[in-house]
PDB file of N, CA and C in Angstrom:
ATOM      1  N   UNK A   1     -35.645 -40.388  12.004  1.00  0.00           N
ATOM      2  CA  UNK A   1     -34.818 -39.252  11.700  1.00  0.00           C
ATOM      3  C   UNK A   1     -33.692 -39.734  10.800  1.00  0.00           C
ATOM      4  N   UNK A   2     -33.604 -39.052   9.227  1.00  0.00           N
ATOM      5  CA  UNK A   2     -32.719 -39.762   8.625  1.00  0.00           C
ATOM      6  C   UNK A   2     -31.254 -38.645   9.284  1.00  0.00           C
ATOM      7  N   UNK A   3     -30.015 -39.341   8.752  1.00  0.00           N
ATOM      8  CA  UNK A   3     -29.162 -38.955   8.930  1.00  0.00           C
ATOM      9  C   UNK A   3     -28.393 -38.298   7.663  1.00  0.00           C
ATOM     10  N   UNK A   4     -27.768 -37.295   7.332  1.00  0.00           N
ATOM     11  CA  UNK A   4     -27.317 -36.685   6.170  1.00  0.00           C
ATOM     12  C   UNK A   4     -25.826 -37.086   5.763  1.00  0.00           C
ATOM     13  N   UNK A   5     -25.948 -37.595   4.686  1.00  0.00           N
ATOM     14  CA  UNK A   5     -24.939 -38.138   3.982  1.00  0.00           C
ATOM     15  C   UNK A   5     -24.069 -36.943   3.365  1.00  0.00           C
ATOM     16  N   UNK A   6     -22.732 -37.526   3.273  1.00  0.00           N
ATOM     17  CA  UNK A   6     -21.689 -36.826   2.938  1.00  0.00           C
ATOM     18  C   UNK A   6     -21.613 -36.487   1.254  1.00  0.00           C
ATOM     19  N   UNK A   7     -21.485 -35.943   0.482  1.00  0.00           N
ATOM     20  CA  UNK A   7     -21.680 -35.771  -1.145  1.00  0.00           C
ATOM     21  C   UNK A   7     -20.301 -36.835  -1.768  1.00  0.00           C
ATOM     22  N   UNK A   8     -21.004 -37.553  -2.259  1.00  0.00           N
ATOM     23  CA  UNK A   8     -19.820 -38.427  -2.474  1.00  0.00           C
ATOM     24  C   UNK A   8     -18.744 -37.769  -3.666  1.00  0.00           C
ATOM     25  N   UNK A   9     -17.378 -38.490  -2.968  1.00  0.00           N
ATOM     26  CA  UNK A   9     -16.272 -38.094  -3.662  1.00  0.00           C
ATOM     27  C   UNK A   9     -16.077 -38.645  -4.895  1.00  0.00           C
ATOM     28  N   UNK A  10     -15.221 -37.864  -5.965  1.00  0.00           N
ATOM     29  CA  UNK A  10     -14.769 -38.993  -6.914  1.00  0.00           C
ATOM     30  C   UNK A  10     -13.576 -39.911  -6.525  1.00  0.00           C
ATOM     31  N   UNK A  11     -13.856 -40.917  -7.227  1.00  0.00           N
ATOM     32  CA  UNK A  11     -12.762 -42.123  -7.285  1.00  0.00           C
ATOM     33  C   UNK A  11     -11.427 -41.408  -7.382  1.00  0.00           C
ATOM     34  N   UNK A  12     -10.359 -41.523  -6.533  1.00  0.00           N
ATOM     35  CA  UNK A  12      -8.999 -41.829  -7.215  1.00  0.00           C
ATOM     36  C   UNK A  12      -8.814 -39.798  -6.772  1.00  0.00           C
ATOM     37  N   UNK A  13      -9.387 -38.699  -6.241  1.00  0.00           N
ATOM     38  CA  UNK A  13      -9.199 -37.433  -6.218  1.00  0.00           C
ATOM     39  C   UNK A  13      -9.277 -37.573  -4.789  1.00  0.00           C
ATOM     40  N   UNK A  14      -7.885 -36.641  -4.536  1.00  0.00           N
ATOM     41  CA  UNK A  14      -8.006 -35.979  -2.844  1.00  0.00           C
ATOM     42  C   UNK A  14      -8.085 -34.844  -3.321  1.00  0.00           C
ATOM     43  N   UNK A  15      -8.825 -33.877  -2.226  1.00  0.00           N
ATOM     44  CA  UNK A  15      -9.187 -32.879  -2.643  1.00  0.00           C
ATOM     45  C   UNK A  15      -8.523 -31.738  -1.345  1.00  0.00           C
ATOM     46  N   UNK A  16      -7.663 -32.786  -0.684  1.00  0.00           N
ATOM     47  CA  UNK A  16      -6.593 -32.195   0.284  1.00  0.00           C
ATOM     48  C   UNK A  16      -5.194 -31.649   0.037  1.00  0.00           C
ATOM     49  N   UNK A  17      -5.027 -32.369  -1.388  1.00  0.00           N
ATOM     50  CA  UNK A  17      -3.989 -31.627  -2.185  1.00  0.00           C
ATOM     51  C   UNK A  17      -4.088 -30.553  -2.942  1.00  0.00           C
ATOM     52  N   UNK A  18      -2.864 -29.957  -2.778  1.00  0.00           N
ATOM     53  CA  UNK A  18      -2.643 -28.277  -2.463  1.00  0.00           C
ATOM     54  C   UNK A  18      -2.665 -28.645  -4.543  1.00  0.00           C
ATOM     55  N   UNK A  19      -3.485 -27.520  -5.119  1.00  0.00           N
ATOM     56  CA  UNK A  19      -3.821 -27.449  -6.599  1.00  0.00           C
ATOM     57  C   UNK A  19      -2.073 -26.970  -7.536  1.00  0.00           C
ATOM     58  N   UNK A  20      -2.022 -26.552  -8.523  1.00  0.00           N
ATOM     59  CA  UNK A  20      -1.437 -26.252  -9.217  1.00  0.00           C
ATOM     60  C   UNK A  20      -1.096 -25.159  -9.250  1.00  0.00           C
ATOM     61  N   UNK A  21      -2.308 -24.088  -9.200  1.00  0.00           N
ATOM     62  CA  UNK A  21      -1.908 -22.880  -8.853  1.00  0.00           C
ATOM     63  C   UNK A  21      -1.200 -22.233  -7.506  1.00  0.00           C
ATOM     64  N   UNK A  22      -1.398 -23.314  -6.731  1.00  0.00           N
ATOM     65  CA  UNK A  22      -0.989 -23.047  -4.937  1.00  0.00           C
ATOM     66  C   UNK A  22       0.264 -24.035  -4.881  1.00  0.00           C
ATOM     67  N   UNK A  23       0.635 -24.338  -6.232  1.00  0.00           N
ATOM     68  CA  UNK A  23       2.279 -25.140  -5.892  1.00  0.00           C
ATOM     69  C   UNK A  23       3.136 -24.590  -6.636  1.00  0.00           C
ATOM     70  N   UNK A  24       2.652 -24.187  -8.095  1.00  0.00           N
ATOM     71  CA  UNK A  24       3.359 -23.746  -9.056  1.00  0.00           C
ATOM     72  C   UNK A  24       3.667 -22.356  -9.059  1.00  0.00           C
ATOM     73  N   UNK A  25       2.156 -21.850  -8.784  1.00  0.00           N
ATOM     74  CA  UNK A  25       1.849 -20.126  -9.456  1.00  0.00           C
ATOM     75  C   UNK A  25       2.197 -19.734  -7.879  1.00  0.00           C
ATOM     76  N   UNK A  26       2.530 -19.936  -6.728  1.00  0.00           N
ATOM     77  CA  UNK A  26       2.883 -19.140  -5.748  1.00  0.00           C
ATOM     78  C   UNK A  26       1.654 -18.548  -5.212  1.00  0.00           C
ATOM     79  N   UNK A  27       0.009 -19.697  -5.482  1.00  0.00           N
ATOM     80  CA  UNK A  27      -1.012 -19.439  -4.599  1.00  0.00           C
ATOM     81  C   UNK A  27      -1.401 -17.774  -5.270  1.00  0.00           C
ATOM     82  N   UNK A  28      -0.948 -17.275  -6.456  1.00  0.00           N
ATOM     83  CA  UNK A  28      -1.451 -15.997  -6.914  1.00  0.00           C
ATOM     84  C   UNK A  28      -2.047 -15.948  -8.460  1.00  0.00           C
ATOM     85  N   UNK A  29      -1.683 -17.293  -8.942  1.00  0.00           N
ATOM     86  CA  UNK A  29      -2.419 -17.330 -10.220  1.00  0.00           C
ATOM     87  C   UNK A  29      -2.891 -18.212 -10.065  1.00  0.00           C
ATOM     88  N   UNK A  30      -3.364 -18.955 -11.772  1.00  0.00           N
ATOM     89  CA  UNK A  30      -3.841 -20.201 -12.018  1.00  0.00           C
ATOM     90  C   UNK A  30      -3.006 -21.104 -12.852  1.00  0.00           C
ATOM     91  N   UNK A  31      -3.188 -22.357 -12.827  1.00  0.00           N
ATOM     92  CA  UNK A  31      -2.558 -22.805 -14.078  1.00  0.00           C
ATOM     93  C   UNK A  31      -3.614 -23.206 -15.545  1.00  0.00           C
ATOM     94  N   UNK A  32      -2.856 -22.804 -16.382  1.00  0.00           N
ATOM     95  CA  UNK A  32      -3.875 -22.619 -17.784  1.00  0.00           C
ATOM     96  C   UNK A  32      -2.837 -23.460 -18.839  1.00  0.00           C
ATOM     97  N   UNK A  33      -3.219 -24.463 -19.617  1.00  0.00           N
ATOM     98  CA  UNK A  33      -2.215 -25.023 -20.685  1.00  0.00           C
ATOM     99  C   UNK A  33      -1.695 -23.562 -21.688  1.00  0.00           C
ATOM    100  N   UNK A  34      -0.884 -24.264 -22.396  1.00  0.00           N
ATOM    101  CA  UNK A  34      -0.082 -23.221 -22.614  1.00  0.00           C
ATOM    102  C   UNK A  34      -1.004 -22.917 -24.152  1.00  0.00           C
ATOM    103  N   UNK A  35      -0.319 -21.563 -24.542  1.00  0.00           N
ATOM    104  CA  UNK A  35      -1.515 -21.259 -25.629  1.00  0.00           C
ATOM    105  C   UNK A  35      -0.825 -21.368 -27.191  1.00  0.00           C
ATOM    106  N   UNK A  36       0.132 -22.048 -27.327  1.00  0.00           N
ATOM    107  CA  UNK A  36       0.877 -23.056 -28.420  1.00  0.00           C
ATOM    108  C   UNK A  36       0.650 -24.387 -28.098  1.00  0.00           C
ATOM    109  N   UNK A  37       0.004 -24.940 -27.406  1.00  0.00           N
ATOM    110  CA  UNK A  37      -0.247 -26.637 -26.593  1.00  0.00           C
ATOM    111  C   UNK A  37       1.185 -26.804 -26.671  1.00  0.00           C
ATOM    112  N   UNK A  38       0.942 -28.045 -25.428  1.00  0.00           N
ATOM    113  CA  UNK A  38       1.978 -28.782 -24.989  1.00  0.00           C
ATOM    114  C   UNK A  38       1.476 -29.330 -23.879  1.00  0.00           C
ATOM    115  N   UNK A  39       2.515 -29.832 -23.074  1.00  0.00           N
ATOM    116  CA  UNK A  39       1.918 -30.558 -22.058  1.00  0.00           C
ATOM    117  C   UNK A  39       2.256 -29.897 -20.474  1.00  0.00           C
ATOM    118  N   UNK A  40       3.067 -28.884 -20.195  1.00  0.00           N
ATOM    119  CA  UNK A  40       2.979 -27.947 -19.181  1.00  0.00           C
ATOM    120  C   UNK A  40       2.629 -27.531 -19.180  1.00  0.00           C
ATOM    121  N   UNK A  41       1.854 -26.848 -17.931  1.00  0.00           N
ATOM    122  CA  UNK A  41       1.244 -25.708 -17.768  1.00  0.00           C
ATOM    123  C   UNK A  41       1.645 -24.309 -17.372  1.00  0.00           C
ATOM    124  N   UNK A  42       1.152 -23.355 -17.805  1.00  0.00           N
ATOM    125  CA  UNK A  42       2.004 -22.004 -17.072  1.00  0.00           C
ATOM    126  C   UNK A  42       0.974 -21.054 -16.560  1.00  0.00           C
ATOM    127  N   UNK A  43       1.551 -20.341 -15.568  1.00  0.00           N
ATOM    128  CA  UNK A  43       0.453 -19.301 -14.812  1.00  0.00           C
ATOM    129  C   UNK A  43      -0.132 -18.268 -15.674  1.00  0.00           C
ATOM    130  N   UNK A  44      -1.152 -18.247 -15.340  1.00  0.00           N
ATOM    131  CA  UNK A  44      -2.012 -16.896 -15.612  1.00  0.00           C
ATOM    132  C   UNK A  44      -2.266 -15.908 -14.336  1.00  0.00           C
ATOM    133  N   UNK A  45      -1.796 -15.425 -14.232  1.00  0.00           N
ATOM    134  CA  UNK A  45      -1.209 -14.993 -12.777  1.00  0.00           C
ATOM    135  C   UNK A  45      -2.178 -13.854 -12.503  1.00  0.00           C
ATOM    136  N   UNK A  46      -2.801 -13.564 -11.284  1.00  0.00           N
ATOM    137  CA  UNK A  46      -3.842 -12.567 -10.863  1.00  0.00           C
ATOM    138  C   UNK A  46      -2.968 -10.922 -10.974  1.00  0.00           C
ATOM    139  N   UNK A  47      -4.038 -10.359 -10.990  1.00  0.00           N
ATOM    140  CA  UNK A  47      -3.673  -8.295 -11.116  1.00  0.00           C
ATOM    141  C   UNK A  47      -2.770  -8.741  -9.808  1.00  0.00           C
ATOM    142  N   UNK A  48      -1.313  -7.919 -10.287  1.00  0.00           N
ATOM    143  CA  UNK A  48      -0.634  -6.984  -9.314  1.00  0.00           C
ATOM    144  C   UNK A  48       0.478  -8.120  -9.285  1.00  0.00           C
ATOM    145  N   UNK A  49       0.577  -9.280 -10.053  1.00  0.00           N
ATOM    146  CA  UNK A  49       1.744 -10.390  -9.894  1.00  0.00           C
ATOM    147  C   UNK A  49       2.122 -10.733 -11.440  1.00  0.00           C
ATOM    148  N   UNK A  50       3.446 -11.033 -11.459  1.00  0.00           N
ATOM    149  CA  UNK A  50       3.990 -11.170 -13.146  1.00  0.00           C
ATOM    150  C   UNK A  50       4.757 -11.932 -13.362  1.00  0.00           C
ATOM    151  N   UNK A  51       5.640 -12.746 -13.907  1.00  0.00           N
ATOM    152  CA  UNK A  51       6.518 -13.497 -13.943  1.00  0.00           C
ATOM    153  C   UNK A  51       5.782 -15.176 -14.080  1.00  0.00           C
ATOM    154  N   UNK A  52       6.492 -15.724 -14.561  1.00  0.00           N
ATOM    155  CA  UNK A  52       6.649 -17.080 -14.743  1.00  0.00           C
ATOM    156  C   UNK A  52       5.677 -18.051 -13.752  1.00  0.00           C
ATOM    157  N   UNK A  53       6.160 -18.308 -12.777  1.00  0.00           N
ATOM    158  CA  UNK A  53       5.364 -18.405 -11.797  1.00  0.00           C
ATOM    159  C   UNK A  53       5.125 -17.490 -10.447  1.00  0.00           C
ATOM    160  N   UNK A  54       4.466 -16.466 -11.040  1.00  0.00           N
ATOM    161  CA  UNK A  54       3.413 -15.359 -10.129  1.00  0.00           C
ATOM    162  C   UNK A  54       4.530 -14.778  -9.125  1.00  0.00           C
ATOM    163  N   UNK A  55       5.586 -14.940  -9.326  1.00  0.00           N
ATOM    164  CA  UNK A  55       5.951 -14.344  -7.801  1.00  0.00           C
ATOM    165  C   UNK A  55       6.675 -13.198  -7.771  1.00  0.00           C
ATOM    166  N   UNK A  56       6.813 -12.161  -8.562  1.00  0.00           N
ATOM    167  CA  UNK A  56       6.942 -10.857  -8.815  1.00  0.00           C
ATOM    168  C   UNK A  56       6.189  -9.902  -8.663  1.00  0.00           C
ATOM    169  N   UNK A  57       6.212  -9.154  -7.572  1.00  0.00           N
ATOM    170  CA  UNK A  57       4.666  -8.177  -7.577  1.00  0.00           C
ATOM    171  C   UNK A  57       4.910  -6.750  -8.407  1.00  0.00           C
ATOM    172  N   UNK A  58       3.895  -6.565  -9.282  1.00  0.00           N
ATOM    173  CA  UNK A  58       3.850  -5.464 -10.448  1.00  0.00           C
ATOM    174  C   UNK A  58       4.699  -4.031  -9.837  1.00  0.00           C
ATOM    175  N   UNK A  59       4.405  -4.016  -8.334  1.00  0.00           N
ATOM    176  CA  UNK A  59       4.608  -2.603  -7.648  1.00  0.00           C
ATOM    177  C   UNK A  59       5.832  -2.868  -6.783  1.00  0.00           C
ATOM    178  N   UNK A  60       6.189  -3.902  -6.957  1.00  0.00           N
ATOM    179  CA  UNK A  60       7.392  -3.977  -5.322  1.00  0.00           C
ATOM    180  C   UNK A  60       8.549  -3.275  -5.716  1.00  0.00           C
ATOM    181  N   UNK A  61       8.824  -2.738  -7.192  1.00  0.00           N
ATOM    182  CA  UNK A  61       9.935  -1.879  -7.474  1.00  0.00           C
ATOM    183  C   UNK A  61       9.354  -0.599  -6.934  1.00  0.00           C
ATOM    184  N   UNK A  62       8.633  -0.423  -6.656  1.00  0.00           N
ATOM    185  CA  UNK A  62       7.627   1.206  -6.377  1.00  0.00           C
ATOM    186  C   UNK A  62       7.730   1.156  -4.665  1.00  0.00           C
ATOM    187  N   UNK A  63       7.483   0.428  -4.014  1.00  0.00           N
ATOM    188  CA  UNK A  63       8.043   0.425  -3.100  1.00  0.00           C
ATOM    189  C   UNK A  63       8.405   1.572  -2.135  1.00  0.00           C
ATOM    190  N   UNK A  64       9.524   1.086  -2.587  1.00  0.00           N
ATOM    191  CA  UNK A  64      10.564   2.229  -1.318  1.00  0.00           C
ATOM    192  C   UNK A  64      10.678   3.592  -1.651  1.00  0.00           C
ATOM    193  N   UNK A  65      10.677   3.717  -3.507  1.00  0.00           N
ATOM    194  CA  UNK A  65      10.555   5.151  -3.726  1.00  0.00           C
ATOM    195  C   UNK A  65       9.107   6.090  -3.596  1.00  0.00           C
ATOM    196  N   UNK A  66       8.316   5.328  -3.230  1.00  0.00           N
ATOM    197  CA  UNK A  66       6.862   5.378  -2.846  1.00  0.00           C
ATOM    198  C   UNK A  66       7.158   5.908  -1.241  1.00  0.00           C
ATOM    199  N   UNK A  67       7.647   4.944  -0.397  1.00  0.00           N
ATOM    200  CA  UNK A  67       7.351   5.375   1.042  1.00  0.00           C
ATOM    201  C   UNK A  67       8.150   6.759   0.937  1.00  0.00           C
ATOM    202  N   UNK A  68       9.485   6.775  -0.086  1.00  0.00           N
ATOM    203  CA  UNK A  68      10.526   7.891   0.521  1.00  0.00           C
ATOM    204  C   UNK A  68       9.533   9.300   0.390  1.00  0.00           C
ATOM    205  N   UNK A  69       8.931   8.789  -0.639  1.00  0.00           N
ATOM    206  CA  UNK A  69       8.263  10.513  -1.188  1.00  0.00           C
ATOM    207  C   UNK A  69       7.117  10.971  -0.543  1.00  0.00           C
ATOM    208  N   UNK A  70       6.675   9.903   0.062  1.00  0.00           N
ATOM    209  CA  UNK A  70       5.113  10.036   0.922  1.00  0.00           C
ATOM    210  C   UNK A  70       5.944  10.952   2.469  1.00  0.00           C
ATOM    211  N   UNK A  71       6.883  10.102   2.732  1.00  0.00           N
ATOM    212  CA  UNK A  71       7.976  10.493   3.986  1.00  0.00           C
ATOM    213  C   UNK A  71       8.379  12.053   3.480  1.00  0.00           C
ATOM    214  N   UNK A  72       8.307  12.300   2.453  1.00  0.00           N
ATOM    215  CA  UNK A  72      10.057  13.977   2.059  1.00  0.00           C
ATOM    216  C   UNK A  72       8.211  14.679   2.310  1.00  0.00           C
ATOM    217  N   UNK A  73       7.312  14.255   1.364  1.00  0.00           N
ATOM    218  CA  UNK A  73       6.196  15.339   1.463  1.00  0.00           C
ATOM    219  C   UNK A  73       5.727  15.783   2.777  1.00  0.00           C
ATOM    220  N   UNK A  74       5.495  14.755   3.869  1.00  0.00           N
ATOM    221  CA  UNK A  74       5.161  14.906   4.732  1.00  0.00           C
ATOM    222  C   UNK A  74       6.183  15.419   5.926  1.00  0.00           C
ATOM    223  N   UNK A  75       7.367  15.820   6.012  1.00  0.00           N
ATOM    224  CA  UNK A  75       8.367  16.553   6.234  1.00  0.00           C
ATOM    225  C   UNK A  75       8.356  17.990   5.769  1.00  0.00           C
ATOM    226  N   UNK A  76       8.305  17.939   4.676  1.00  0.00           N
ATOM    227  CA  UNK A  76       7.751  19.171   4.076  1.00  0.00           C
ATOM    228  C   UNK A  76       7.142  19.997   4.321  1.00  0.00           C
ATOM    229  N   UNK A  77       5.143  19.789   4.513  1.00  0.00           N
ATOM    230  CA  UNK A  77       4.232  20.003   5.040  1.00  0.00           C
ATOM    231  C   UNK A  77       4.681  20.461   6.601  1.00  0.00           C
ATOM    232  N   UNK A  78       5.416  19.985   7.356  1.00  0.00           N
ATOM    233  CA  UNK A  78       5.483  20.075   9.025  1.00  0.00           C
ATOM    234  C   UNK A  78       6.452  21.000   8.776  1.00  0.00           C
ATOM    235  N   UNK A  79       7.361  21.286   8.389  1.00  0.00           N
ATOM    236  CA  UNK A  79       8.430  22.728   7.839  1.00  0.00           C
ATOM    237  C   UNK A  79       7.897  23.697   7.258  1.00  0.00           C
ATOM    238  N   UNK A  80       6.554  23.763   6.672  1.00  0.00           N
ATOM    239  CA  UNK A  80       6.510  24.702   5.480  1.00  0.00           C
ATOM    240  C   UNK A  80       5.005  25.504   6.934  1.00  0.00           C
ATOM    241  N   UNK A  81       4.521  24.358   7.632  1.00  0.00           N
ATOM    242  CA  UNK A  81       3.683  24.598   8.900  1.00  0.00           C
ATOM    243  C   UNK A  81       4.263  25.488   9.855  1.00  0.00           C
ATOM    244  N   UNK A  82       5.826  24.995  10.303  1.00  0.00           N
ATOM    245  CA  UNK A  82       6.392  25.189  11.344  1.00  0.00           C
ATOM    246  C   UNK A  82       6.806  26.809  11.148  1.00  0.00           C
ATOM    247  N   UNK A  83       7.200  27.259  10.015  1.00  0.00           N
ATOM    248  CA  UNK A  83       7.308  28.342   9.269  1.00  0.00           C
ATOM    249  C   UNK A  83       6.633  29.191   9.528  1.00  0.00           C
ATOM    250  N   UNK A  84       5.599  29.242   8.533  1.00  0.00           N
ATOM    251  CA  UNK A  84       4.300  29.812   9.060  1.00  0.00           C
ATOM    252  C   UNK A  84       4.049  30.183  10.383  1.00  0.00           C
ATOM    253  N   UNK A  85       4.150  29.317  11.280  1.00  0.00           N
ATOM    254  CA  UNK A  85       3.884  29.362  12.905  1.00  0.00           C
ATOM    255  C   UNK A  85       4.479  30.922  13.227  1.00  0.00           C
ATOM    256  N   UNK A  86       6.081  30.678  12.814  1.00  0.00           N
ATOM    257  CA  UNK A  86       6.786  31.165  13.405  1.00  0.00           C
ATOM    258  C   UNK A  86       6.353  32.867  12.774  1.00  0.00           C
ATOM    259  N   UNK A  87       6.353  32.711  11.485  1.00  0.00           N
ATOM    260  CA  UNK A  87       6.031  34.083  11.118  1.00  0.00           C
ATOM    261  C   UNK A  87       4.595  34.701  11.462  1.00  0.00           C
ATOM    262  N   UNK A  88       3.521  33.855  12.087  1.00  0.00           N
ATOM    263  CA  UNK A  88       2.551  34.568  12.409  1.00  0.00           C
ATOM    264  C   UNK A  88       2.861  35.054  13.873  1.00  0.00           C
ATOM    265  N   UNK A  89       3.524  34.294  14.401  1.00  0.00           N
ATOM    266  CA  UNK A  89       3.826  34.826  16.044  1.00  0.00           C
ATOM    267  C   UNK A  89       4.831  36.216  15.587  1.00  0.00           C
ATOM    268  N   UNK A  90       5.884  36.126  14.849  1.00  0.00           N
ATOM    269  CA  UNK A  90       6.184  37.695  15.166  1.00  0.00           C
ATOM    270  C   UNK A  90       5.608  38.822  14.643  1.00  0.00           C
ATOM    271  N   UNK A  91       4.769  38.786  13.722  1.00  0.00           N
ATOM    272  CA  UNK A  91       3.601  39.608  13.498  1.00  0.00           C
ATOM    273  C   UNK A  91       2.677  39.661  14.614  1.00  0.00           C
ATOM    274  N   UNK A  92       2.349  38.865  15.038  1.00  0.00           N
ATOM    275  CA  UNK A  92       1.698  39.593  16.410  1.00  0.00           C
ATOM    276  C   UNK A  92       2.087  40.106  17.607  1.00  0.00           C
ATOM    277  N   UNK A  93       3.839  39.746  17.296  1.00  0.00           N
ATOM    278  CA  UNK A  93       4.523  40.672  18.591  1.00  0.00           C
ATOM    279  C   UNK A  93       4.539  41.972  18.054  1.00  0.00           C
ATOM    280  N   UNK A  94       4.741  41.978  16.740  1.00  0.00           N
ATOM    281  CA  UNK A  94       4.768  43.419  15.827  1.00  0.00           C
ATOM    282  C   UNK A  94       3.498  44.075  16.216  1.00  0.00           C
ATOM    283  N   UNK A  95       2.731  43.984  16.116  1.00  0.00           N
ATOM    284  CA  UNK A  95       1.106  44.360  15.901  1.00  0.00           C
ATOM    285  C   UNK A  95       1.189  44.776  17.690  1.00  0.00           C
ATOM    286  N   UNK A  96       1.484  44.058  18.538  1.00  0.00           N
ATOM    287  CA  UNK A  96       1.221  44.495  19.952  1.00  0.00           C
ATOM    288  C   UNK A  96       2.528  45.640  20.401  1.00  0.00           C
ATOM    289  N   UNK A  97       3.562  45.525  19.768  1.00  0.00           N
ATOM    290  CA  UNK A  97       4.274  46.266  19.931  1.00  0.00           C
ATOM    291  C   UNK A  97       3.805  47.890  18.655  1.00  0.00           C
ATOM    292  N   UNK A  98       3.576  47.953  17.699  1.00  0.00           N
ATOM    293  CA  UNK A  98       2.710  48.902  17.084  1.00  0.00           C
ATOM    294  C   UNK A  98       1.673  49.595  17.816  1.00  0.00           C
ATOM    295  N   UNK A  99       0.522  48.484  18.500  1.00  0.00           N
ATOM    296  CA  UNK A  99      -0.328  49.362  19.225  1.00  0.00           C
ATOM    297  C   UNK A  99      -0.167  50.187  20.485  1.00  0.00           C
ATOM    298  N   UNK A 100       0.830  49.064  21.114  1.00  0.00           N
ATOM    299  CA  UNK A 100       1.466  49.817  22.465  1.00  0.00           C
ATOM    300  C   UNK A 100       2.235  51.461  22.386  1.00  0.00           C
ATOM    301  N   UNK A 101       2.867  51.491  21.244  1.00  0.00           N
ATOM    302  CA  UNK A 101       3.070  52.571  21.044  1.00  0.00           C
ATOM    303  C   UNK A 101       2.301  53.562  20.475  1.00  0.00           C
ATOM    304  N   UNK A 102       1.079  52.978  19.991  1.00  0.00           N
ATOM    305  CA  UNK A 102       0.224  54.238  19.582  1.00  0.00           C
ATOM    306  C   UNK A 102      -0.568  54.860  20.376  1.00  0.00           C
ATOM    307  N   UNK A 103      -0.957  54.133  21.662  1.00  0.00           N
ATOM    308  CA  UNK A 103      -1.081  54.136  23.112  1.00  0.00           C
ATOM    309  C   UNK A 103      -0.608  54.585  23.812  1.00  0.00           C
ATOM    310  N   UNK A 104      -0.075  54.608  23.736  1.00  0.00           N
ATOM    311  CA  UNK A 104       1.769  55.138  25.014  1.00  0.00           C
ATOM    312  C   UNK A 104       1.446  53.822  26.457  1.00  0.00           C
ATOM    313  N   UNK A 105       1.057  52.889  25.694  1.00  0.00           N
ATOM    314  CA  UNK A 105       1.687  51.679  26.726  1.00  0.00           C
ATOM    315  C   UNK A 105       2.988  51.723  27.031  1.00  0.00           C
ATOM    316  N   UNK A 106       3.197  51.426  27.939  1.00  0.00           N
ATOM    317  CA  UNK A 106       4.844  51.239  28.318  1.00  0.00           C
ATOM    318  C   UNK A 106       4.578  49.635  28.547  1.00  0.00           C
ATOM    319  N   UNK A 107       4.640  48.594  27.463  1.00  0.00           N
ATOM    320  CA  UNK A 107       4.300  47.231  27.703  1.00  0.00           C
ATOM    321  C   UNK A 107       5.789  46.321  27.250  1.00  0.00           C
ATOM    322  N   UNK A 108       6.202  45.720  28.102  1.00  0.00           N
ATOM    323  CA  UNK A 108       7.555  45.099  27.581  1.00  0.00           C
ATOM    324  C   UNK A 108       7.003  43.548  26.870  1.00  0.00           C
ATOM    325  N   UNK A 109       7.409  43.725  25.639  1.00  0.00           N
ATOM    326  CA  UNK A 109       7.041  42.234  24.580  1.00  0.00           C
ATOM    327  C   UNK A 109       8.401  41.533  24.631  1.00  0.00           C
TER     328      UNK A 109
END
């Protein structure tokens, strides 16, 4: 029974160290040489991150004025509901008080 060998490593590479993009770019881009050459590298940073090194998210200014308006609409909706409620219930006290009298119920609403 042979035994299975490990894929050998290269010389002189750990492959336990954290890359360029996961030190520099904030683990959200890559690093790419620069596109005038030189000898630093700078991020190319994944959808939805911007800046220098990656750590600006495209939407985090959107944010809060995002939750507020999702929050005012949905306030809204439960007022514009609650409303409604209210005006269908006194139409149907109307309507029972209408028929009672066309009746000659003597019905106290």
């Amino acid at each position: 029974m042979s035994t299975p060998f490990p894929p050998p490593q290269p010389r002189g590479v750990d492959l336990t160290l954290p890359t360029c993009g996961e030190t520099q770019c904030n683990d959200h881009g890559t690093c790419v040489p620069p596109p005038g050459g030189g000898a630093n590298f700078v991020c190319d940073c994944e959808l939805g991150y911007r800046g220098e090194f990656c750590d600006d998210t495209v939407n985090g200014a959107l944010s809060l004025p995002l939750t507020l308006s999702v929050l005012a609409v949905i306030i809204g909706v439960l007022i514009v509901a609650f409303l409604l409620a209210k005006m269908r219930q006194k139409q149907k006290k109307r309507n029972r008080k209408h028929l009672a009298a066309k009746h000659g119920y003597n019905i106290v609403v």
